[in-house]
PDB file of N, CA and C in Angstrom:
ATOM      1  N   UNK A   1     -19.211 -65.963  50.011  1.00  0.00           N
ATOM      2  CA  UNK A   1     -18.120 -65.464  50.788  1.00  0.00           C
ATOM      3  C   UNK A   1     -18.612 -65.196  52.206  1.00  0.00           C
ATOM      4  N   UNK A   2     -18.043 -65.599  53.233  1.00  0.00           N
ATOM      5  CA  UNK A   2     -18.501 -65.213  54.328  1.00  0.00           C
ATOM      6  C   UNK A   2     -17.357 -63.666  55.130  1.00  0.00           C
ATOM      7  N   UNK A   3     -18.009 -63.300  55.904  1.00  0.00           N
ATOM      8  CA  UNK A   3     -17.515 -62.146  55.710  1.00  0.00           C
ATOM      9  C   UNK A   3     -17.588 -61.532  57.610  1.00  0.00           C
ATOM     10  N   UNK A   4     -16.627 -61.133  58.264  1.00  0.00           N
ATOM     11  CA  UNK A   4     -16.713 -60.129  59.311  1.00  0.00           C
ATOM     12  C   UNK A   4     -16.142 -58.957  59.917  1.00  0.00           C
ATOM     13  N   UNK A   5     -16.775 -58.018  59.563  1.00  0.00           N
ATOM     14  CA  UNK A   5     -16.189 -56.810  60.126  1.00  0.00           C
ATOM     15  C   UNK A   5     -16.738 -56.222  61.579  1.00  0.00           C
ATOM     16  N   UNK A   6     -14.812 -55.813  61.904  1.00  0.00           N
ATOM     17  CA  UNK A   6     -15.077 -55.168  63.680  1.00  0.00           C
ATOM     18  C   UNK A   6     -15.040 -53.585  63.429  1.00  0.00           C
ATOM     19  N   UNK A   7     -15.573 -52.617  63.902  1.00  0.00           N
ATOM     20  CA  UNK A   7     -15.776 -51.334  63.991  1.00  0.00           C
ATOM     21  C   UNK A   7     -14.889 -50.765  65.696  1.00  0.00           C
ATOM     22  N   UNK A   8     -13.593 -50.470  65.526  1.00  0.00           N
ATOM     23  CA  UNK A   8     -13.046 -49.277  66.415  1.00  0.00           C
ATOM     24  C   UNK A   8     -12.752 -47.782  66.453  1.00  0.00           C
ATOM     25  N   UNK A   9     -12.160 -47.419  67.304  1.00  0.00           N
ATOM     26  CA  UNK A   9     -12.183 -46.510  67.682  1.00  0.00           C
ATOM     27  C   UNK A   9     -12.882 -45.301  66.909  1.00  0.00           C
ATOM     28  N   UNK A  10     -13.894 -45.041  67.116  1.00  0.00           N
ATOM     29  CA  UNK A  10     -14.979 -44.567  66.651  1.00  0.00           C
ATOM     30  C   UNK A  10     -14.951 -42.833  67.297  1.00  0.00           C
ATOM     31  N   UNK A  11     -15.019 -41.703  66.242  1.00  0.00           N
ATOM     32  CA  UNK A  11     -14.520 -40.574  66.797  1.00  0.00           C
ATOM     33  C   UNK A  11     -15.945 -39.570  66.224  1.00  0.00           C
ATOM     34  N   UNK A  12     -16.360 -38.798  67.214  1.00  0.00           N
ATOM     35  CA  UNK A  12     -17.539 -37.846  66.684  1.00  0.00           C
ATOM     36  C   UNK A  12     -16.956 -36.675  66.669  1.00  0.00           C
ATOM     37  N   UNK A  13     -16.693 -35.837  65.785  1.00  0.00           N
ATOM     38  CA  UNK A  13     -16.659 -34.171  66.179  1.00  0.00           C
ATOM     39  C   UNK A  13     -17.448 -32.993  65.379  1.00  0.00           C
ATOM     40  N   UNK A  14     -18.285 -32.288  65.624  1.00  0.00           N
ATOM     41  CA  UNK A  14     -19.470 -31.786  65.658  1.00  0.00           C
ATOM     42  C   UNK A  14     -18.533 -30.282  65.768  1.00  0.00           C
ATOM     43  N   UNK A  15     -18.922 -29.577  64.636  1.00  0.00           N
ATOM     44  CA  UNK A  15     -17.850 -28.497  63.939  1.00  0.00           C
ATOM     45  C   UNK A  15     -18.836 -27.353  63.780  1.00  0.00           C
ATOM     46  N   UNK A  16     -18.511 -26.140  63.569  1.00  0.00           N
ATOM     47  CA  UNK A  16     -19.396 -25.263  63.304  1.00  0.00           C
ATOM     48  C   UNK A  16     -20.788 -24.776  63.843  1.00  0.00           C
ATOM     49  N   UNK A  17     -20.431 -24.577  65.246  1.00  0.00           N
ATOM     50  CA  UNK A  17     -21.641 -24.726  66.434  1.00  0.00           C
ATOM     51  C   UNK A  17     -22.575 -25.786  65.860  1.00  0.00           C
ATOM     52  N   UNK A  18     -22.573 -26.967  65.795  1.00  0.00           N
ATOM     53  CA  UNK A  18     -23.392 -28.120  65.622  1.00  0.00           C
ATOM     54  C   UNK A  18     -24.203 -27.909  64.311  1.00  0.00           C
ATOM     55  N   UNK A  19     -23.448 -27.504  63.226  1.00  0.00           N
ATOM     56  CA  UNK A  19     -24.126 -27.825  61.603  1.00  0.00           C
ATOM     57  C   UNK A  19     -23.073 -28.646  60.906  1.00  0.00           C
ATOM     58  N   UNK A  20     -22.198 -29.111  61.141  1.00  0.00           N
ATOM     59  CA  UNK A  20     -21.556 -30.314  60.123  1.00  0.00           C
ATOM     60  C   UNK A  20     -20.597 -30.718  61.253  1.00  0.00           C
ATOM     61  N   UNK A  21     -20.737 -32.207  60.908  1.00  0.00           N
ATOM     62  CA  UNK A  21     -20.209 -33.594  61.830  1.00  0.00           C
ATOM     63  C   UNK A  21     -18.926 -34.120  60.991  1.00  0.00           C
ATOM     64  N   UNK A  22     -18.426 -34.488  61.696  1.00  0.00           N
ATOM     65  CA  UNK A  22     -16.813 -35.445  60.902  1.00  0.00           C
ATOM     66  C   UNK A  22     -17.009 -37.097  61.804  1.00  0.00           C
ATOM     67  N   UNK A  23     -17.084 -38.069  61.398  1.00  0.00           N
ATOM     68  CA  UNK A  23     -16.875 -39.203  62.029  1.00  0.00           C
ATOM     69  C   UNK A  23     -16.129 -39.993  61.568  1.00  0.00           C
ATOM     70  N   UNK A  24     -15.012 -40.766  62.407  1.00  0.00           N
ATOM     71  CA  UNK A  24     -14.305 -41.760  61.887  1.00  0.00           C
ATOM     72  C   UNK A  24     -13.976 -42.852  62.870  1.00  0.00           C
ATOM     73  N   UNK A  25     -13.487 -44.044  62.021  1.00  0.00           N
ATOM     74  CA  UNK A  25     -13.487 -44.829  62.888  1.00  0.00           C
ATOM     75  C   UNK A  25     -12.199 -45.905  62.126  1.00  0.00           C
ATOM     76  N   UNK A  26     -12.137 -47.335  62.478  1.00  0.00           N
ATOM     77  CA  UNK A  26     -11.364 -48.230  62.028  1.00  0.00           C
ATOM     78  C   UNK A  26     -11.799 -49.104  61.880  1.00  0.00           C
ATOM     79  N   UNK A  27     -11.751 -50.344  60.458  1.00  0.00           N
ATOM     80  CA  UNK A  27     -12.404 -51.294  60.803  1.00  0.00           C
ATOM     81  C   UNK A  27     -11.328 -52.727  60.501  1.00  0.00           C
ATOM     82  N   UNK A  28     -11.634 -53.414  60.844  1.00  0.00           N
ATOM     83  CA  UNK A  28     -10.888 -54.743  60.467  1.00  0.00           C
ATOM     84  C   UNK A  28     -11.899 -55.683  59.747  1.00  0.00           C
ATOM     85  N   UNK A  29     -11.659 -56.027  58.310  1.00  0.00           N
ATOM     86  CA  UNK A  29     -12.631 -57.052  57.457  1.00  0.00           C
ATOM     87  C   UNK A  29     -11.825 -57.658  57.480  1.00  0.00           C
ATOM     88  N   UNK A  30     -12.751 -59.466  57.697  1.00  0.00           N
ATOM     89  CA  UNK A  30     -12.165 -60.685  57.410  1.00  0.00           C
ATOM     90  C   UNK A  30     -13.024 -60.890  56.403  1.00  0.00           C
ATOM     91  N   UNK A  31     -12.695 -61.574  55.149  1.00  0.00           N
ATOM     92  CA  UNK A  31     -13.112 -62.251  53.911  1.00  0.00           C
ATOM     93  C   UNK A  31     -12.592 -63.862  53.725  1.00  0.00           C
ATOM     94  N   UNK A  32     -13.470 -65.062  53.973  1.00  0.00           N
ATOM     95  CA  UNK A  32     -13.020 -66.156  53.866  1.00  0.00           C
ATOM     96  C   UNK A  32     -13.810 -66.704  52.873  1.00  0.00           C
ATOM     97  N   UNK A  33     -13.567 -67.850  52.023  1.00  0.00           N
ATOM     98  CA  UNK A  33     -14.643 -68.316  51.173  1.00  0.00           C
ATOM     99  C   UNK A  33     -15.777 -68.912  52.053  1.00  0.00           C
ATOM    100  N   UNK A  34     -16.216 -69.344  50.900  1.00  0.00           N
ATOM    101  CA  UNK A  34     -17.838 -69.654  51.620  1.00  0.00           C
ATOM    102  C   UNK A  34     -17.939 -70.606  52.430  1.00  0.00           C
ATOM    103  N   UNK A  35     -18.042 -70.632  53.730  1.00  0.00           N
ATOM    104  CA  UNK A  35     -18.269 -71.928  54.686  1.00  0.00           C
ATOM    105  C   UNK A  35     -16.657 -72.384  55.664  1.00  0.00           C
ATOM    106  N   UNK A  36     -15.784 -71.321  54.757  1.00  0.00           N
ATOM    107  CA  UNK A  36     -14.475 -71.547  55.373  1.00  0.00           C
ATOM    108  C   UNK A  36     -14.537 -70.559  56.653  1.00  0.00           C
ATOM    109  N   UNK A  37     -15.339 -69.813  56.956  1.00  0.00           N
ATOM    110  CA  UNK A  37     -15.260 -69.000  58.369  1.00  0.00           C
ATOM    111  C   UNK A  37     -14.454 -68.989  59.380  1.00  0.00           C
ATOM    112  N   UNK A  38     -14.667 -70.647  59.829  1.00  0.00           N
ATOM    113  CA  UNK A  38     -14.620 -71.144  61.248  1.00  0.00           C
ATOM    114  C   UNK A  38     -13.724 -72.357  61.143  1.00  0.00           C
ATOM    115  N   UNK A  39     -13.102 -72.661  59.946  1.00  0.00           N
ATOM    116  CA  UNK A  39     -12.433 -73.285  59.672  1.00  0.00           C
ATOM    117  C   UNK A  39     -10.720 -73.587  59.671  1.00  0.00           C
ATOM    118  N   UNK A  40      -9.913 -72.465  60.358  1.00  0.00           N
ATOM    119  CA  UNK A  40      -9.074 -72.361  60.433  1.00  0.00           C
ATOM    120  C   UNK A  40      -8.613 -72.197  59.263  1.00  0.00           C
ATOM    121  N   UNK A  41      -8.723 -71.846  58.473  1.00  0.00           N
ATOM    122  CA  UNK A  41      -7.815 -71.590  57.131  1.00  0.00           C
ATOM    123  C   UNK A  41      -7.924 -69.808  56.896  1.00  0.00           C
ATOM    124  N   UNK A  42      -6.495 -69.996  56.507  1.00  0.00           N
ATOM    125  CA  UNK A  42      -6.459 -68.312  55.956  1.00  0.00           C
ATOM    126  C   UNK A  42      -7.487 -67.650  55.343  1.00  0.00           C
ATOM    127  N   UNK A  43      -7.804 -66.029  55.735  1.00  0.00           N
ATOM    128  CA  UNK A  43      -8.894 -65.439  54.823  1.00  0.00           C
ATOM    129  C   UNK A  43      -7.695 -64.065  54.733  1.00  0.00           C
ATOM    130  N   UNK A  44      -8.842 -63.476  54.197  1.00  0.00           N
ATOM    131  CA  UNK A  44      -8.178 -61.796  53.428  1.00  0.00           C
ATOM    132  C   UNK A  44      -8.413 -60.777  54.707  1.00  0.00           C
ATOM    133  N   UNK A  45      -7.535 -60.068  55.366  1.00  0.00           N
ATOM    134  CA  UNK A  45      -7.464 -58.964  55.877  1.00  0.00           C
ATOM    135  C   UNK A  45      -7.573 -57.681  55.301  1.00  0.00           C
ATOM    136  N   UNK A  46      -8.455 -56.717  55.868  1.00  0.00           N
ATOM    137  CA  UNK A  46      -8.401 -55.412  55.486  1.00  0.00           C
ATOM    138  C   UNK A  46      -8.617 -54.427  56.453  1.00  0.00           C
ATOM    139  N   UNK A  47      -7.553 -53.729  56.718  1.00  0.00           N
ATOM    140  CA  UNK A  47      -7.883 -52.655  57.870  1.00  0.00           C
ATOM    141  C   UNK A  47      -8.198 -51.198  57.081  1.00  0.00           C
ATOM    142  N   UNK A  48      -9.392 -50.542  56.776  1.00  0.00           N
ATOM    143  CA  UNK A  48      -9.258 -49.407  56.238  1.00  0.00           C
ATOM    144  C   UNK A  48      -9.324 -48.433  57.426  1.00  0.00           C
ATOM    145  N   UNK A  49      -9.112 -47.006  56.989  1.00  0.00           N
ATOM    146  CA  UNK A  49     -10.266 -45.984  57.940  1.00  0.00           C
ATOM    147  C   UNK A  49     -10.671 -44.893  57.139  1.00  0.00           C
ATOM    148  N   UNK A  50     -12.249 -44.965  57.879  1.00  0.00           N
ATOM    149  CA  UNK A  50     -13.107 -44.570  57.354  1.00  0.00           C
ATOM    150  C   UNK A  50     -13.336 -42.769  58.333  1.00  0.00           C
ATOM    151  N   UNK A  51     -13.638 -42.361  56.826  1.00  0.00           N
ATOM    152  CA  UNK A  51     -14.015 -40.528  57.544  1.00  0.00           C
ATOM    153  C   UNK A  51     -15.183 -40.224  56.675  1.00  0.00           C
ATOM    154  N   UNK A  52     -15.934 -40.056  57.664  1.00  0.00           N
ATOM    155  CA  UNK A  52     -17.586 -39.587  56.855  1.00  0.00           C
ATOM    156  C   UNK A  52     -17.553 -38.079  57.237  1.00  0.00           C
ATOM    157  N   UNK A  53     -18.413 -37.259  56.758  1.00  0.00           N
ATOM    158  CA  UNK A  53     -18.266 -36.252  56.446  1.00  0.00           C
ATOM    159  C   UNK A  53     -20.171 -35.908  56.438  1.00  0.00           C
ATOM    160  N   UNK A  54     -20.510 -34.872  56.820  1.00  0.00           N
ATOM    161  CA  UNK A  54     -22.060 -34.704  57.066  1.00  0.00           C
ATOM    162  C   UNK A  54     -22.672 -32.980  57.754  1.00  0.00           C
ATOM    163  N   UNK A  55     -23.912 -32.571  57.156  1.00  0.00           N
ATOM    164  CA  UNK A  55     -24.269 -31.563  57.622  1.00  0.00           C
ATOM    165  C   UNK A  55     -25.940 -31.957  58.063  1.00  0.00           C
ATOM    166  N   UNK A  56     -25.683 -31.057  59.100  1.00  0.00           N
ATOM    167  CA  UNK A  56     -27.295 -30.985  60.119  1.00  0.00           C
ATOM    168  C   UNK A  56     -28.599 -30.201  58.881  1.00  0.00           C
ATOM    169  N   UNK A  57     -29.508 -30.750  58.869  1.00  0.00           N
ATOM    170  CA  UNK A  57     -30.581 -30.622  57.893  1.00  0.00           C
ATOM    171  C   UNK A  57     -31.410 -29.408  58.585  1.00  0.00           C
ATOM    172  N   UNK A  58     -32.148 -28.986  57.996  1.00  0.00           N
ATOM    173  CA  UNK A  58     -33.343 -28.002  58.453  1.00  0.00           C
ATOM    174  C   UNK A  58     -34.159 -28.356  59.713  1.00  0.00           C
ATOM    175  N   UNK A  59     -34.553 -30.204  59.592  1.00  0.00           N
ATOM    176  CA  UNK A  59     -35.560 -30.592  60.143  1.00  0.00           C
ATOM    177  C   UNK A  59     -34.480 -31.237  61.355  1.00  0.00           C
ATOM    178  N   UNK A  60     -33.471 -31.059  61.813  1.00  0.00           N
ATOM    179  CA  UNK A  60     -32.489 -31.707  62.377  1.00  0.00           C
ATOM    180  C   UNK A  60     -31.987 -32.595  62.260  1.00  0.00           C
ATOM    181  N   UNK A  61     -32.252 -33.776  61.551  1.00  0.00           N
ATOM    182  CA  UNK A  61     -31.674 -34.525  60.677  1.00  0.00           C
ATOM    183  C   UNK A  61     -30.074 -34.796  60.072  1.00  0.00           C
ATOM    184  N   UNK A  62     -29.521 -35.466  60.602  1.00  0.00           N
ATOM    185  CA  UNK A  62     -27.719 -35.412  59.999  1.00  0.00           C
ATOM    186  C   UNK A  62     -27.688 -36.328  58.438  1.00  0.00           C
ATOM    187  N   UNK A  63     -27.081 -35.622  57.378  1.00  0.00           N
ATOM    188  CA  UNK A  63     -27.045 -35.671  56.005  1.00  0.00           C
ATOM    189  C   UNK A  63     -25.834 -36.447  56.170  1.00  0.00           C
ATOM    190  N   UNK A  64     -25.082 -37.283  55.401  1.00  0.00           N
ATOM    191  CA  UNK A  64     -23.702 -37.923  55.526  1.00  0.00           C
ATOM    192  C   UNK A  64     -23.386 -37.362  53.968  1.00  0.00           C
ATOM    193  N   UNK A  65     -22.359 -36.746  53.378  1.00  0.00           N
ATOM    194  CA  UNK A  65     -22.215 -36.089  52.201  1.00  0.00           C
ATOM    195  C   UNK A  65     -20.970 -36.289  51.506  1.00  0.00           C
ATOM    196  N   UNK A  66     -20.166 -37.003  52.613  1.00  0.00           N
ATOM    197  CA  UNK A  66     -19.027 -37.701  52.233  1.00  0.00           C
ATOM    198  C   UNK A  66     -18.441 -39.154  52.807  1.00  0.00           C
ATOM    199  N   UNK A  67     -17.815 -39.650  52.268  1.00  0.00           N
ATOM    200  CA  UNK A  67     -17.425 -41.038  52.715  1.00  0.00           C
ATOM    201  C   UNK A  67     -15.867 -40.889  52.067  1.00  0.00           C
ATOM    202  N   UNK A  68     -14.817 -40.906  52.819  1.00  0.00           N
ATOM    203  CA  UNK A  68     -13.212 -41.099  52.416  1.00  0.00           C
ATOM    204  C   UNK A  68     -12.866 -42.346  53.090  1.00  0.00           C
ATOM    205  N   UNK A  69     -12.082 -43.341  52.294  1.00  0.00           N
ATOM    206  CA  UNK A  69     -11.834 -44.561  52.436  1.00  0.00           C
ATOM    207  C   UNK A  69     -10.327 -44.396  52.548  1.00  0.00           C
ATOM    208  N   UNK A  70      -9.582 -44.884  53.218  1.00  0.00           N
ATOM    209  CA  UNK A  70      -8.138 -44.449  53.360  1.00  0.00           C
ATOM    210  C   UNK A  70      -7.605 -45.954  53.966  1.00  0.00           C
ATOM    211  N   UNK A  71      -7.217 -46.735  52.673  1.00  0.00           N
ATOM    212  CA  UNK A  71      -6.406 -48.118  53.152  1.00  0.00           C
ATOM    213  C   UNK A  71      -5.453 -48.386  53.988  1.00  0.00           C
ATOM    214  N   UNK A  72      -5.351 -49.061  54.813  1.00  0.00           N
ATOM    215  CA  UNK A  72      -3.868 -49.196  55.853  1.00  0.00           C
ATOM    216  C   UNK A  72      -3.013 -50.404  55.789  1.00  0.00           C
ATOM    217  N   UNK A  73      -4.084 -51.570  55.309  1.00  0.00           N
ATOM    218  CA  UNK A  73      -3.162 -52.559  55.415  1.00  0.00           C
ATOM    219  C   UNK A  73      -4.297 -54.151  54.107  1.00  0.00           C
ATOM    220  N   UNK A  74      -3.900 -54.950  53.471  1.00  0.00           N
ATOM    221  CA  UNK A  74      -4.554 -55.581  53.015  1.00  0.00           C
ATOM    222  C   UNK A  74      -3.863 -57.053  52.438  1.00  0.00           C
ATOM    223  N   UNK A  75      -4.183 -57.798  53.006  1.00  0.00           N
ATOM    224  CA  UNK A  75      -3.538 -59.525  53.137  1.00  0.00           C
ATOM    225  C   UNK A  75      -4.625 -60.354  52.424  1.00  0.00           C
ATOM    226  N   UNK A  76      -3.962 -61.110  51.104  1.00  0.00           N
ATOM    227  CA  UNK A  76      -4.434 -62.115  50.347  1.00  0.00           C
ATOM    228  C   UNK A  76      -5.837 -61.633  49.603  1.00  0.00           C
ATOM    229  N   UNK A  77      -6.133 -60.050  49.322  1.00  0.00           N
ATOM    230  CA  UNK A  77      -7.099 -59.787  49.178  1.00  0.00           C
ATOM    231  C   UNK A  77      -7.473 -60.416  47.831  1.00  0.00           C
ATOM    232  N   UNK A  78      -6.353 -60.017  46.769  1.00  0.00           N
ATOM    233  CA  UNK A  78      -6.644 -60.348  45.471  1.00  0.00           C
ATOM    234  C   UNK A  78      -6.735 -62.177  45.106  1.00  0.00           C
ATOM    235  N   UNK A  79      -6.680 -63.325  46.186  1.00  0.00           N
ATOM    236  CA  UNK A  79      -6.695 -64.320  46.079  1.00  0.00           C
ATOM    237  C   UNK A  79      -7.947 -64.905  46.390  1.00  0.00           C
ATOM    238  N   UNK A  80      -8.835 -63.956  47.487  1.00  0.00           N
ATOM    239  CA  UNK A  80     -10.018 -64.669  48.191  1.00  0.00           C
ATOM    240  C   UNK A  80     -11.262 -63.204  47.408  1.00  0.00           C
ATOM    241  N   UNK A  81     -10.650 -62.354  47.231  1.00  0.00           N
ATOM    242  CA  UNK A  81     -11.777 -61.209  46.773  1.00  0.00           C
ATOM    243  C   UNK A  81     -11.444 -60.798  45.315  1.00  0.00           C
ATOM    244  N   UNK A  82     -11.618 -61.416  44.483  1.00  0.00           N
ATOM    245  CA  UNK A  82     -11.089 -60.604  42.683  1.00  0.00           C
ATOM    246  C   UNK A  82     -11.918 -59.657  42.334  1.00  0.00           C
ATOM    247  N   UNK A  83     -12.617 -59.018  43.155  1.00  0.00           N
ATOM    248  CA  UNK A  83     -13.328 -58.004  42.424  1.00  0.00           C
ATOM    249  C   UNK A  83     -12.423 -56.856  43.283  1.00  0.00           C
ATOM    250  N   UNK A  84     -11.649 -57.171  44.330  1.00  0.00           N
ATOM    251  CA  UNK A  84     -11.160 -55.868  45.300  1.00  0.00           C
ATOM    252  C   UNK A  84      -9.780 -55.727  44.566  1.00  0.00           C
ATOM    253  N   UNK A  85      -9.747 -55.911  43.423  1.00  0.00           N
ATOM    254  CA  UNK A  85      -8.522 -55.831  42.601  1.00  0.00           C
ATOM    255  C   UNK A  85      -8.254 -54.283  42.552  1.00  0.00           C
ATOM    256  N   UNK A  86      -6.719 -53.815  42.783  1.00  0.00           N
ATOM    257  CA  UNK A  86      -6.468 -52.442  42.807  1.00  0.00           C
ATOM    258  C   UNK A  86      -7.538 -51.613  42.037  1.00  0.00           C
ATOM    259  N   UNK A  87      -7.386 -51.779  40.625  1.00  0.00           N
ATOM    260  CA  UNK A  87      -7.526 -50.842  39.882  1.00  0.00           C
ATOM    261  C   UNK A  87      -9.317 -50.227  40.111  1.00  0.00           C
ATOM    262  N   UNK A  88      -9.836 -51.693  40.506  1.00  0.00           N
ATOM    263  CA  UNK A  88     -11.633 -51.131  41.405  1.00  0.00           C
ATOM    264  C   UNK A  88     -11.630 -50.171  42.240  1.00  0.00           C
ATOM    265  N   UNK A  89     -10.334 -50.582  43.400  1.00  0.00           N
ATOM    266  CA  UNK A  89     -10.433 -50.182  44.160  1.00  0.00           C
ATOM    267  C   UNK A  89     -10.112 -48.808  44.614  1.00  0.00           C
ATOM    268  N   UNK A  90      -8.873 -48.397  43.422  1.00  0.00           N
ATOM    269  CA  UNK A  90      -8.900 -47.110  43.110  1.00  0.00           C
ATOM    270  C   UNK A  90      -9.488 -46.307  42.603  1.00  0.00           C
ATOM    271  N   UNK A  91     -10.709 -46.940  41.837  1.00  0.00           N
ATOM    272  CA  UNK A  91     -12.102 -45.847  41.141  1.00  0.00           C
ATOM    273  C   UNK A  91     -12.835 -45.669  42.516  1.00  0.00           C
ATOM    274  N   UNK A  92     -13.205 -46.589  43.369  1.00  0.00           N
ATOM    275  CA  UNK A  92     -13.960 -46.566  44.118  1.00  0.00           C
ATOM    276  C   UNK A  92     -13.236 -45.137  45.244  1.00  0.00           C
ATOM    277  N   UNK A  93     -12.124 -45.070  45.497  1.00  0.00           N
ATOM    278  CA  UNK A  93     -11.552 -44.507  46.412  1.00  0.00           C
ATOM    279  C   UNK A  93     -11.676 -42.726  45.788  1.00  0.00           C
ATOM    280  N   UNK A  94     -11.624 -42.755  44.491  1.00  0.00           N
ATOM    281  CA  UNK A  94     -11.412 -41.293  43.558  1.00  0.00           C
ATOM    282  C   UNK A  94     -13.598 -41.044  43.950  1.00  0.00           C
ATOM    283  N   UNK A  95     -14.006 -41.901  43.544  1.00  0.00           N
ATOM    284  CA  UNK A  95     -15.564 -41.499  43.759  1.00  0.00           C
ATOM    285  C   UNK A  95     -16.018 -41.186  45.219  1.00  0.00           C
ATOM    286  N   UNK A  96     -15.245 -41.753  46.121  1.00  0.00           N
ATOM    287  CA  UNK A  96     -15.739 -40.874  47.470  1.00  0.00           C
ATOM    288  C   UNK A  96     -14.502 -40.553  47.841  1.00  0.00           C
ATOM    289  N   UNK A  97     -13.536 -39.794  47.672  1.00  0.00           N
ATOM    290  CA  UNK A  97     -12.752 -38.986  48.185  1.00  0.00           C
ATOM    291  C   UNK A  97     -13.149 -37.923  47.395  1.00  0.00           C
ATOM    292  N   UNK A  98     -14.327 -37.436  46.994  1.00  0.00           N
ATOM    293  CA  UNK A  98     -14.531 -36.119  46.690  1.00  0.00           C
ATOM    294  C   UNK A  98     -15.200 -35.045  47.783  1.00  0.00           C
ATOM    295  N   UNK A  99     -14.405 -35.130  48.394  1.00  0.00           N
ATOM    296  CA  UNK A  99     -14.965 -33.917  49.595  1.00  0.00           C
ATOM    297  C   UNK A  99     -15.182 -32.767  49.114  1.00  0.00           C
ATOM    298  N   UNK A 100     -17.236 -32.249  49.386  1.00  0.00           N
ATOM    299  CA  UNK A 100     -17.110 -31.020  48.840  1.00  0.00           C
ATOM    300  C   UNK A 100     -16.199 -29.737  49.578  1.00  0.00           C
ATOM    301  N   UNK A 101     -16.322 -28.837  49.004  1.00  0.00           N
ATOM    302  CA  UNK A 101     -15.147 -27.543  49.316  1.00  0.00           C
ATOM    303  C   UNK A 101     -15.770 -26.887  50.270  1.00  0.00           C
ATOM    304  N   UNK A 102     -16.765 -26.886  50.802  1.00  0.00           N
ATOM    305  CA  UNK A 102     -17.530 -26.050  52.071  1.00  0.00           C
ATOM    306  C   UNK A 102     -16.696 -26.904  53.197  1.00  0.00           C
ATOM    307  N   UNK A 103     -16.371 -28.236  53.182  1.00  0.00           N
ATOM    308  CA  UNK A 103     -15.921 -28.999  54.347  1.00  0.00           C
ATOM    309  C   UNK A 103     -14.764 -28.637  54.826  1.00  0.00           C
TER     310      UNK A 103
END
């Protein structure tokens, strides 16, 4: 599968006099089969956005402690990607949308 993702609008905010970070951003994945890239033929769209979640370490160090995946939009996924089949994709979404409760 060839594969490209763009990374926007990209947001830092640094909470709790500088001990836990929130970052998010947007991305756009293209998924085409293999060698079809550049080929003009349809691939799979996916716009998610992404919110990471993180606390400043002892040694100063930033920990990332969460990852929330929040879908927006998704074209021909289940035709070019069969493993991004809902029901994956909803375990995957329940396993990091567990934000701990300090956040």
């Amino acid at each position: 599968m060839d594969t490209h993702y763009s990374i926007a609008s990209a947001r830092v905010d640094i909470h709790e006099g500088g001990k836990t970070v929130q970052i998010t951003c947007t991305t756009l994945m293209k998924h085409f089969r293999a060698g079809e890239a550049f080929s003009n033929t349809p691939g799979a769209n996916n716009g998610p956005i992404h919110d990471f979640r993180g606390l400043k370490e002892k040694d100063g160090m930033w920990k990332l402690n969460a990852w929330i995946l929040e879908p927006k939009f998704a074209q021909e996924t289940l035709i070019l990607c069969p493993m991004c089949r809902r029901v994956a994709f909803d375990r995957l979404l329940e396993d990091f949308q567990r934000v701990p409760e300090d956040m």
